[in-house]
Protein backbone atom coordinates (compact mmCIF):
# COMPACT_ATOMS: atom_id res chain seq x y z
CA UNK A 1 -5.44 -10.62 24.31
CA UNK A 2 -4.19 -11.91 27.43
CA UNK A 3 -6.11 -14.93 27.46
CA UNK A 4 -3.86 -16.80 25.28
CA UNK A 5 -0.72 -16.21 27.82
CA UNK A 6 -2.88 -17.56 30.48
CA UNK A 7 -3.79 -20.80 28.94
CA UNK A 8 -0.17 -21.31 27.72
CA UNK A 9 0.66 -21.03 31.49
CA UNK A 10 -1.97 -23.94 32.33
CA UNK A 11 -0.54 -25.75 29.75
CA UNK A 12 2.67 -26.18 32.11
CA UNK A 13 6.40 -25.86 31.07
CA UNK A 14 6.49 -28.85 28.90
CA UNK A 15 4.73 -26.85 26.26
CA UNK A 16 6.78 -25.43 23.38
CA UNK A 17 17.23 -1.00 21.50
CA UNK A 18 18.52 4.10 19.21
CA UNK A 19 20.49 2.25 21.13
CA UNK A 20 20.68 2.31 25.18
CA UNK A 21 22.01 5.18 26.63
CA UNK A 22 24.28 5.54 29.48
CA UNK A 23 22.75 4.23 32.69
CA UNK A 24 21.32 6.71 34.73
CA UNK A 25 21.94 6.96 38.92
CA UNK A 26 19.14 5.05 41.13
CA UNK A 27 16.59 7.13 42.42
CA UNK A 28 17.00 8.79 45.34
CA UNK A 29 13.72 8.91 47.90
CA UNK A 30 13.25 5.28 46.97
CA UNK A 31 12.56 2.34 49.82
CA UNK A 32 11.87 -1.34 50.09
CA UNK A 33 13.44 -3.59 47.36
CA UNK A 34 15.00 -2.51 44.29
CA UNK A 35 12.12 -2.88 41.71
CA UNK A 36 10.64 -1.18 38.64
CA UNK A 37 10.21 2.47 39.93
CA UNK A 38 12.57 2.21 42.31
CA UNK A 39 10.32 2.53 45.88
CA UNK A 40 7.73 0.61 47.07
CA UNK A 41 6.05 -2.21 45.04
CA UNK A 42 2.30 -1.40 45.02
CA UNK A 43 0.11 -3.74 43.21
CA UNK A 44 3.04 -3.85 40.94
CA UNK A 45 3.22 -2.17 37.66
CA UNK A 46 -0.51 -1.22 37.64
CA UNK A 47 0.77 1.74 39.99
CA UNK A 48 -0.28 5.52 39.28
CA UNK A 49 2.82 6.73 41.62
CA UNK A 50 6.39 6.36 42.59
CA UNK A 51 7.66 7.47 45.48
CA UNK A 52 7.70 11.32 46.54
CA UNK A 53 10.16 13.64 45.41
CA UNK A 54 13.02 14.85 48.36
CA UNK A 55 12.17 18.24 49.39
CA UNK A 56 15.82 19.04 50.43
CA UNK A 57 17.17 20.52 53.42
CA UNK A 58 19.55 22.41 51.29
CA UNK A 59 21.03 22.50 47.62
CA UNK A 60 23.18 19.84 47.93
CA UNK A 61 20.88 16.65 47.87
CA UNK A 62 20.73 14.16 45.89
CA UNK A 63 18.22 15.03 42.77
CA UNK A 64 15.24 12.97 42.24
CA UNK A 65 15.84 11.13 38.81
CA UNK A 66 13.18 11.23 36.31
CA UNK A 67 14.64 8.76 33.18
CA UNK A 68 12.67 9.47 30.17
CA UNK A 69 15.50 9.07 27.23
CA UNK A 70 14.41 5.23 26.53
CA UNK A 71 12.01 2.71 27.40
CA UNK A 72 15.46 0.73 27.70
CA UNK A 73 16.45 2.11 31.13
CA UNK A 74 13.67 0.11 33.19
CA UNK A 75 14.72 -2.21 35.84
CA UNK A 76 13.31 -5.72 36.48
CA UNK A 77 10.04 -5.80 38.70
CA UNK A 78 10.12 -7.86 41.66
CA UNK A 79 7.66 -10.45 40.22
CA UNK A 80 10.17 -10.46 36.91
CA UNK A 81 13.17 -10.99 39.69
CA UNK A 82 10.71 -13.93 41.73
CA UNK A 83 9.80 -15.93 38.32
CA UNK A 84 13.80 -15.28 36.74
CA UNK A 85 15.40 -17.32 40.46
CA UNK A 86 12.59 -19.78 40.08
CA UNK A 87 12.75 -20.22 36.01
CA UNK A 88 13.19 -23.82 35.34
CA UNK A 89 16.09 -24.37 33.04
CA UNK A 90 17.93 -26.68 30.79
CA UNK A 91 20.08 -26.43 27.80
CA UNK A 92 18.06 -24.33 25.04
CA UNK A 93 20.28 -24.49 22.51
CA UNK A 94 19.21 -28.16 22.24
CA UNK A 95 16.12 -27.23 22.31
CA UNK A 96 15.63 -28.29 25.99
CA UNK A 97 14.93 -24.91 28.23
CA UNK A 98 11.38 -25.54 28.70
CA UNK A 99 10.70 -22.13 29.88
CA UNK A 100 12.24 -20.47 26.63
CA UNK A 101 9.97 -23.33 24.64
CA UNK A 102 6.35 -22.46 26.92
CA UNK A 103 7.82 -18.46 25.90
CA UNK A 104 8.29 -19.31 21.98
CA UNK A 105 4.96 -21.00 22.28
CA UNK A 106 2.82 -18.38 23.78
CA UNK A 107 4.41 -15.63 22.04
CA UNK A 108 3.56 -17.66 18.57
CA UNK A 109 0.26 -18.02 19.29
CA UNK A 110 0.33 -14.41 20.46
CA UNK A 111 1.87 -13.36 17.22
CA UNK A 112 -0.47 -15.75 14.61
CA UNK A 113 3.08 -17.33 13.47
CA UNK A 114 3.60 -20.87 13.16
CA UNK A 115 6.70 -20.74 15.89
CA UNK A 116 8.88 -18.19 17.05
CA UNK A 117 12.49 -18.20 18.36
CA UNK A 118 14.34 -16.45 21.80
CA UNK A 119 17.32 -14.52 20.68
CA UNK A 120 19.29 -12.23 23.12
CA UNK A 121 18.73 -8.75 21.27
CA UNK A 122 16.17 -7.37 18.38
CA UNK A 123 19.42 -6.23 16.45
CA UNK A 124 20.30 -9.77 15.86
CA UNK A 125 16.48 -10.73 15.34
CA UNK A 126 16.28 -8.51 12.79
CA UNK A 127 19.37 -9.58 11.20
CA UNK A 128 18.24 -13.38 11.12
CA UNK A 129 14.95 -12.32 9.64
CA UNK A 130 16.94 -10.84 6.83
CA UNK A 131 19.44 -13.48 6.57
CA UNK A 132 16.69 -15.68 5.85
CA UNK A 133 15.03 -13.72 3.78
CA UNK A 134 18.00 -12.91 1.32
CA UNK A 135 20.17 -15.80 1.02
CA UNK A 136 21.38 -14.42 -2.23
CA UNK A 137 24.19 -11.76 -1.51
CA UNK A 138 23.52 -8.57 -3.22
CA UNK A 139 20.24 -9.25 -2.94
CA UNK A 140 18.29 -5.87 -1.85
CA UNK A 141 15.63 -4.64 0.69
CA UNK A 142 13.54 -1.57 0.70
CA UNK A 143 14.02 0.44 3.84
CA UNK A 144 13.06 3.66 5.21
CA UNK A 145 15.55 6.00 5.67
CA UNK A 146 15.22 6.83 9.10
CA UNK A 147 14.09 2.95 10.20
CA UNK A 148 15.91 1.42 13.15
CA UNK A 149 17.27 -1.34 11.41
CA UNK A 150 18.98 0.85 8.53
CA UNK A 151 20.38 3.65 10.72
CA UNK A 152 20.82 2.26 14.24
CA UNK A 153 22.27 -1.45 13.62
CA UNK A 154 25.93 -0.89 12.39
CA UNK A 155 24.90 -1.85 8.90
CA UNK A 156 24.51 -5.24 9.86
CA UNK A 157 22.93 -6.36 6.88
CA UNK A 158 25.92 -5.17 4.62
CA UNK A 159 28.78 -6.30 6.99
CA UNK A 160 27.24 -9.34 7.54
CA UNK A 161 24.44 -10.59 4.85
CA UNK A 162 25.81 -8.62 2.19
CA UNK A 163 22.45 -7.74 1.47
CA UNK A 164 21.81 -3.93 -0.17
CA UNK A 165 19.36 -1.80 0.68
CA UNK A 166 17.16 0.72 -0.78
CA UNK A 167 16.41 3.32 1.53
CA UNK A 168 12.87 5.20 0.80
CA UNK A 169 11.78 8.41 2.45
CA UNK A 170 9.82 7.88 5.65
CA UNK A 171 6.66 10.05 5.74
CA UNK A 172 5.56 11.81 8.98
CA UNK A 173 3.56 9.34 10.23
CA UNK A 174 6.37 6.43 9.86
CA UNK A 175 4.74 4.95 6.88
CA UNK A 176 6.59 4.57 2.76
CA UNK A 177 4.49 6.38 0.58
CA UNK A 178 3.14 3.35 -1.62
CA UNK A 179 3.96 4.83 -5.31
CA UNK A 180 7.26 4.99 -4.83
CA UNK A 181 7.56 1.97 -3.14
CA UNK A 182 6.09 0.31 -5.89
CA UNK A 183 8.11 2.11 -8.65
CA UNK A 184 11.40 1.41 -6.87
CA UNK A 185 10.48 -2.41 -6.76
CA UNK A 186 9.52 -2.08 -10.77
CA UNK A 187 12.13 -0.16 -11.70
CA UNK A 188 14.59 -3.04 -10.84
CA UNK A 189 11.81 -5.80 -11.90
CA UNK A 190 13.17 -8.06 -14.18
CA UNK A 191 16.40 -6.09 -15.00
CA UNK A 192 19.62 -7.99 -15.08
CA UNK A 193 21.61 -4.90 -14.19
CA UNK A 194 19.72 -3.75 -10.71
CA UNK A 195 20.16 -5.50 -7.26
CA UNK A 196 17.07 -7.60 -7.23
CA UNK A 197 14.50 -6.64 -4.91
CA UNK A 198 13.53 -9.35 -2.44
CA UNK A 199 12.28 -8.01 0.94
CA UNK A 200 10.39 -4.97 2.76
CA UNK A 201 11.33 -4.15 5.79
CA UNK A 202 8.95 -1.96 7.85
CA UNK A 203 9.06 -1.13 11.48
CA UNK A 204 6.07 -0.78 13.89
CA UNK A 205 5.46 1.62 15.85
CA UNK A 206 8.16 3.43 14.33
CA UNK A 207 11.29 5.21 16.26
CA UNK A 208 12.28 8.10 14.62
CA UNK A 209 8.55 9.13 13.89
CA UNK A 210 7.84 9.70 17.39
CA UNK A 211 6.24 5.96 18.26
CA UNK A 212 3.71 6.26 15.52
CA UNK A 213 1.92 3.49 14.35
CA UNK A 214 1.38 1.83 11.12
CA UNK A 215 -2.53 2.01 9.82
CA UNK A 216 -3.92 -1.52 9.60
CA UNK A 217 -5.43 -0.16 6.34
CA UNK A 218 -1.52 0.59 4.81
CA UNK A 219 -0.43 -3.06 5.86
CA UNK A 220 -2.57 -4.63 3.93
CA UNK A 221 -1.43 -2.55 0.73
CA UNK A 222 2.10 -2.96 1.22
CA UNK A 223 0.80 -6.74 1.29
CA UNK A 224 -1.19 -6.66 -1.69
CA UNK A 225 2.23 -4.67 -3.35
CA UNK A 226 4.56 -7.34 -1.83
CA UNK A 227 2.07 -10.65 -3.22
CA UNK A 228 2.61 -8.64 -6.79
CA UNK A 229 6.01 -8.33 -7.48
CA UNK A 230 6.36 -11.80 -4.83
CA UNK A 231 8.43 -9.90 -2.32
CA UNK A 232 8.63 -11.21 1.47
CA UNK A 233 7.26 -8.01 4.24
CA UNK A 234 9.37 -8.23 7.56
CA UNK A 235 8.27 -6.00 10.35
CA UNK A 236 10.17 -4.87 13.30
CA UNK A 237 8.12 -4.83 15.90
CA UNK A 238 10.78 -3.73 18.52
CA UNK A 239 7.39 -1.85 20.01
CA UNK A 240 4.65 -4.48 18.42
CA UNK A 241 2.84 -4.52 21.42
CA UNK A 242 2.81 -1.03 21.81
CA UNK A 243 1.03 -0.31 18.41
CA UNK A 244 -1.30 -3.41 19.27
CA UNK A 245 -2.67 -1.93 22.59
CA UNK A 246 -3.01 1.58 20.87
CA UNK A 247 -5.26 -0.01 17.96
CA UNK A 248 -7.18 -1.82 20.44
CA UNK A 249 -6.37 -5.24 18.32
CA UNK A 250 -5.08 -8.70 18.76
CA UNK A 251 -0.92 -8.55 17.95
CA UNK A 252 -1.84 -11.52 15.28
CA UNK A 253 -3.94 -8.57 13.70
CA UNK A 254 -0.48 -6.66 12.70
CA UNK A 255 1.24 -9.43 11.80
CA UNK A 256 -0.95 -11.01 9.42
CA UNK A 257 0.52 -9.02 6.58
CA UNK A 258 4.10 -9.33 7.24
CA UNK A 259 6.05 -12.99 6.89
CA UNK A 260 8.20 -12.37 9.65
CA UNK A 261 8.45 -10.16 12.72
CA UNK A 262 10.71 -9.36 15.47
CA UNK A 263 9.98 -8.15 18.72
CA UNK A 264 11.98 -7.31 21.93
CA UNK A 265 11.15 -8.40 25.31
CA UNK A 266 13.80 -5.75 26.94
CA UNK A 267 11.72 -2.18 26.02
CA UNK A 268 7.97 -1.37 27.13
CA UNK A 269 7.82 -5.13 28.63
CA UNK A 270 10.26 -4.03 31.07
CA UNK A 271 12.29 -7.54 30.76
CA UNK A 272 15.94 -7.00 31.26
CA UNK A 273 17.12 -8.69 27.75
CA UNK A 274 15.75 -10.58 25.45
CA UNK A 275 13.91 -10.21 21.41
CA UNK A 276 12.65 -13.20 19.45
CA UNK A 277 11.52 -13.55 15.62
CA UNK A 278 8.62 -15.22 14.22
CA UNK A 279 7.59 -16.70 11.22
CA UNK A 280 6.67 -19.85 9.46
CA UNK A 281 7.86 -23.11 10.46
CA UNK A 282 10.42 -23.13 7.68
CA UNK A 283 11.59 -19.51 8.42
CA UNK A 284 12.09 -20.43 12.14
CA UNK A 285 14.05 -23.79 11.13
CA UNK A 286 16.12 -21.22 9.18
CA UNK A 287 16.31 -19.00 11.62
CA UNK A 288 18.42 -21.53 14.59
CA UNK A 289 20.82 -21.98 12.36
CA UNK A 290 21.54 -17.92 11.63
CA UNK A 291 21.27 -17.90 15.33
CA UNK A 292 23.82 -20.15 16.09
CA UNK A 293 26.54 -18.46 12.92
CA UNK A 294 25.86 -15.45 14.63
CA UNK A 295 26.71 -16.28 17.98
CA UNK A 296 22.92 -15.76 19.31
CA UNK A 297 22.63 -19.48 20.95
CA UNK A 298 22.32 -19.67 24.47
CA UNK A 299 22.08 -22.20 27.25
CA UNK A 300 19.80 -21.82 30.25
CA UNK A 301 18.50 -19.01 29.28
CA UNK A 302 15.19 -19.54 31.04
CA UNK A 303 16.04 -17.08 33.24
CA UNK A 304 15.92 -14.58 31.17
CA UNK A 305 12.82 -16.27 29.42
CA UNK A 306 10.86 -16.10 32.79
CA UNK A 307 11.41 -12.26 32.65
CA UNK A 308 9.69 -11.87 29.43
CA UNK A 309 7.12 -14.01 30.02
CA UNK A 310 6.15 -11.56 32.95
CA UNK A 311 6.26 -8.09 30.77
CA UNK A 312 3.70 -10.28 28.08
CA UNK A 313 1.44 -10.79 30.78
CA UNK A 314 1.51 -7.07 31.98
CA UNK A 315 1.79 -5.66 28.88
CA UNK A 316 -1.99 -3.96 28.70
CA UNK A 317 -2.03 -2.50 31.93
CA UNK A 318 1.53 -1.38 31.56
CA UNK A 319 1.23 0.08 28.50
CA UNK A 320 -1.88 1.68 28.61
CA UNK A 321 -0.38 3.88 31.69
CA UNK A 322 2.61 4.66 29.48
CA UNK A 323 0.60 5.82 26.95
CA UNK A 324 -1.56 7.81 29.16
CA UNK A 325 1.19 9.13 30.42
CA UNK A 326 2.74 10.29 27.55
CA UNK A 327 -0.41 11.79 26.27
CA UNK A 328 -0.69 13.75 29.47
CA UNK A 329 3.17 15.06 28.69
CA UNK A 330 2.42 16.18 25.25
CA UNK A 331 -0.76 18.07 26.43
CA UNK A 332 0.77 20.10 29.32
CA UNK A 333 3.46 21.06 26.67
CA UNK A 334 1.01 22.31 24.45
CA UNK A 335 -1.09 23.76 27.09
CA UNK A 336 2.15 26.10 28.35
CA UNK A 337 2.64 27.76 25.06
CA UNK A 338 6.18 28.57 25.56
CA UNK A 339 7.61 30.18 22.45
CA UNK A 340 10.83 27.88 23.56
CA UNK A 341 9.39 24.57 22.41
CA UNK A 342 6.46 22.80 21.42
CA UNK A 343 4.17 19.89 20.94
CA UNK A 344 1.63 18.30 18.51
CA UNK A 345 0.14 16.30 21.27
CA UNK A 346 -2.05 14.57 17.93
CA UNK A 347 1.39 13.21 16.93
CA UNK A 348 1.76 11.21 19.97
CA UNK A 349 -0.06 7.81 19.60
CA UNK A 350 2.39 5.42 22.09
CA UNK A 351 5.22 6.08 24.71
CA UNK A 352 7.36 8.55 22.77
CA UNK A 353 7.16 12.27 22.55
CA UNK A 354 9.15 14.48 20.70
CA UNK A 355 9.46 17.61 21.69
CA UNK A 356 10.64 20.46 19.00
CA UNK A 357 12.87 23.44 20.20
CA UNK A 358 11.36 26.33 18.44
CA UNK A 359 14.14 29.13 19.24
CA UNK A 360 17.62 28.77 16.93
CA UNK A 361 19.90 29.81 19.61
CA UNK A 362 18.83 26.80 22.00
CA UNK A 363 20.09 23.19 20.50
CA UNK A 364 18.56 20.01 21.79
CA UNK A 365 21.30 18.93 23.38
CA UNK A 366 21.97 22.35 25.64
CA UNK A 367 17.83 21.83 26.38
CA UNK A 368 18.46 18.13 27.65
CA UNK A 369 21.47 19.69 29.78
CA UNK A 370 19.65 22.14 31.51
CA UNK A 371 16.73 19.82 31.96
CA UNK A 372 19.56 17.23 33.65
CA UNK A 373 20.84 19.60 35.93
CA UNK A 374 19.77 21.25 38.96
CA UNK A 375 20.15 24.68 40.34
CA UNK A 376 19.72 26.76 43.40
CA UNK A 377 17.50 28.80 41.75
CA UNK A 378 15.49 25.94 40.80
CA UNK A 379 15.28 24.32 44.13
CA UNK A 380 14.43 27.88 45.39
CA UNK A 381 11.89 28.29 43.62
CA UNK A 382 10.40 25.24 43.21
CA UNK A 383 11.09 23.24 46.49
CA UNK A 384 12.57 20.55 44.97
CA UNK A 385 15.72 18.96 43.34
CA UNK A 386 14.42 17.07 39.97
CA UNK A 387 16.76 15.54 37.19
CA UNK A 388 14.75 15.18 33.96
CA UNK A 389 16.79 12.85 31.83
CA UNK A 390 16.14 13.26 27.36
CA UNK A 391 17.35 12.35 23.96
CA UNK A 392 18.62 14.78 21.80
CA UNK A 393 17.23 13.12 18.66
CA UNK A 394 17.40 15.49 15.85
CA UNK A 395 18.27 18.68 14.80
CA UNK A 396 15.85 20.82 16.26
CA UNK A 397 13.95 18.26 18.43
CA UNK A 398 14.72 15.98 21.80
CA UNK A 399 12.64 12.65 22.47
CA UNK A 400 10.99 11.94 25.48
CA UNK A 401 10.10 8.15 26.19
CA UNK A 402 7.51 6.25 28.59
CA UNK A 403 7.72 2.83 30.43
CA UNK A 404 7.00 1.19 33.56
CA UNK A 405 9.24 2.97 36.14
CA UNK A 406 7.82 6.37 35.06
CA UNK A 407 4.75 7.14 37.51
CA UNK A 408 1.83 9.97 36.46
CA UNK A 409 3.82 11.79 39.32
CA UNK A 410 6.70 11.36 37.66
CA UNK A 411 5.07 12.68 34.57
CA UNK A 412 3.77 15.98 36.11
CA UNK A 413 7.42 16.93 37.36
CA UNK A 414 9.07 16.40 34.22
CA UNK A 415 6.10 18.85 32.91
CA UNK A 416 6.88 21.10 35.63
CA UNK A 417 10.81 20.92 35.18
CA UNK A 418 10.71 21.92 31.20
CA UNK A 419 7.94 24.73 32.47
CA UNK A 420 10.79 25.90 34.64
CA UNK A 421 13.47 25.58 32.35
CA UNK A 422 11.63 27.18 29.33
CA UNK A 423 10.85 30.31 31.82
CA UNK A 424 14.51 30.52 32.79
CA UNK A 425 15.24 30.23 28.90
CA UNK A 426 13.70 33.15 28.35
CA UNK A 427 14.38 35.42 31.02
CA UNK A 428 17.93 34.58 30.75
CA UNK A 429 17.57 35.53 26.53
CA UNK A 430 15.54 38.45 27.68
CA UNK A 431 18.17 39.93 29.55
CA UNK A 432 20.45 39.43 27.13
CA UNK A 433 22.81 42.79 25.95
């Protein structure tokens, strides 16, 4: 996979976020620059470890910050910060940043698109994409209820396109059950009193499912549905790269069945900002000028192209630990059994976990409280002061997340730290009057 990024390198430059939470305090224990991870910079990104944990003289110390509530919390590596103060630059909205155009290149070929374009956010990638894709106002997409784009994006595509959608019911897995896609497209087919149906909008891996990833098999039918009823398929792929490195395939592989996809530099890549869309020639030519009405044009923006360029070129390796990592989460949750909360480690296929909270007198939200804060008790019994940062995400369930500044260390303490808290759950409820 990475082949391709290497040859667009030797070709030279003349070649062509629910939403972030609040940040988070630097890690304490940490030395040498400030880099993904926060300590030292071994081998960079391919690292198993971050730096020890304090072991504090007394409760008072500063915790040791574990930051699992987004993949959006990372901090540039210290190759990302070497390549963004050597970028070359020039103006890119004419076209003339010639690290942005080796970036749109690479990531094109990368993608199987025709050309792709560098836009500061995925929210405003996927927005272009359906801009382009419904020029008609009241035009109408079929979305999943719980997708990023319909529930996490301000409604952009009603504010701004004027474009209605359809929401389906996600199934567990993150996927539209196929029936009732297909009898939601025909039930407005040909009717001159029904928004007309023009795009699909899926999203892969998928948030709100727990990072799962869309079959290769059910692509290819949502395809075959789209080619029938001649509807255009865009995919946000937010987390492409994470779905393609748990398949085992080529990104072009995914995107074959979609006419457009987004994806966003700024979440497992570890860049510090940055999305782009992709498409067909004409799409793309489109796309500038949606772009540019929505305020998405920028000028040297190499710098932040040099950045992404970097988390495309770690992406396996990085990735692959994140996963690993996760997997390794979701197991030792599973393996402790706590009648508190619980796991389906078979669930977890990428960087995300979610965690359910089994007892009705806990919330999410009180469990991601005690899990943030540190007690005497804890550093008494443990040895150590650890701040586990989560998500509430749902009713009865919290989200953990995976990305390059989380070590296997890391990992292993957060296990350790919901161990703890679960125990202290229960004795507390057990002594209850």
């Amino acid at each position: 996979m990475l082949r391709l990024l290497r040859v667009g390198r030797a070709a030279g430059r003349g070649g062509r976020s629910p939403c972030k939470p609040p940040p988070a305090p630097r890690r304490t224990g940490a030395t040498g620059p400030p880099c993904k991870g926060g300590g030292p910079d071994p081998a960079r990104r391919g690292a198993a470890d971050g730096p020890s944990p304090p072991a504090p003289r007394s409760w008072g110390a500063q915790p040791y910050v574990v930051d699992l509530r987004s993949d959006t919390v990372t901090r540039p590596s210290a190759e990302m910060r070497q390549a963004m103060a050597q970028a070359e630059v020039g103006d890119d909205d004419y076209g003339e940043d010639p690290t942005v155009n080796e970036l749109q290149h690479v990531a094109a070929q990368l993608l199987g698109t025709e050309e792709a374009l560098f836009v500061p956010t995925s929210t405003m990638a996927n927005l272009i994409a359906v801009m382009c894709h419904c020029q008609r106002r009241g035009a109408q997409l079929l979305v999943g209820r719980e997708a990023h784009l319909h529930v996490f994006e301000q409604g952009g595509v009603a504010q701004v396109a004027g474009v209605h959608s359809q929401v389906l019911q996600d199934l567990p897995d993150g996927t539209l059950d196929l029936d009732e896609l297909e009898s939601t497209v025909r039930a407005g087919y040909g009717s001159r009193y029904h928004p007309r149906s023009v795009l699909i909008c899926l999203e892969n891996t998928h948030n709100s499912a727990g990072g799962r990833v869309l079959p290769l098999a059910y692509l290819r039918e949502v395809r075959l549905l789209a080619d029938r009823y001649r509807l255009h398929i865009h995919m946000d792929g937010a987390r492409l790269m994470n779905a393609a490195v748990a398949q085992g395939v080529a990104p072009a592989q995914i995107t074959q069945h979609c006419d457009s996809v987004s994806l966003c530099f700024s979440k497992g890549l570890g860049a510090p900002a940055g999305a782009l869309v992709a498409g067909c020639r004409e799409f793309v030519a489109e796309a500038w000028r949606m772009r540019k009405l929505l305020g998405g044009g920028m000028r040297q923006a190499g710098v932040l192209a040099a950045a992404a360029r970097v988390g495309l070129e770690r992406m396996e390796e990085t990735l692959q630990r994140d996963h690993g990592n996760a997997r390794s989460f979701a197991q030792g949750v599973w393996e402790l059994g706590s009648p508190i909360c619980s796991v389906d480690p078979s669930a977890v296929e990428t960087n995300m976990v979610l965690v359910t909270v089994a007892v009705p007198w806990l919330s999410p939200e009180e469990l991601c409280e005690r899990m943030q804060a540190v007690s005497e008790e804890e550093v008494a019994e443990t040895g150590r002061a650890v701040s586990v940062r989560l998500f509430p995400w749902a009713a009865r369930s919290l989200r953990a997340v995976w990305h390059c500044d989380v070590s296997a260390q890391d990992t292993q303490l957060a296990a350790n730290k919901l161990k703890f808290v679960a125990e202290q759950c229960r004795r507390e409820r057990g002594a209850a009057p």
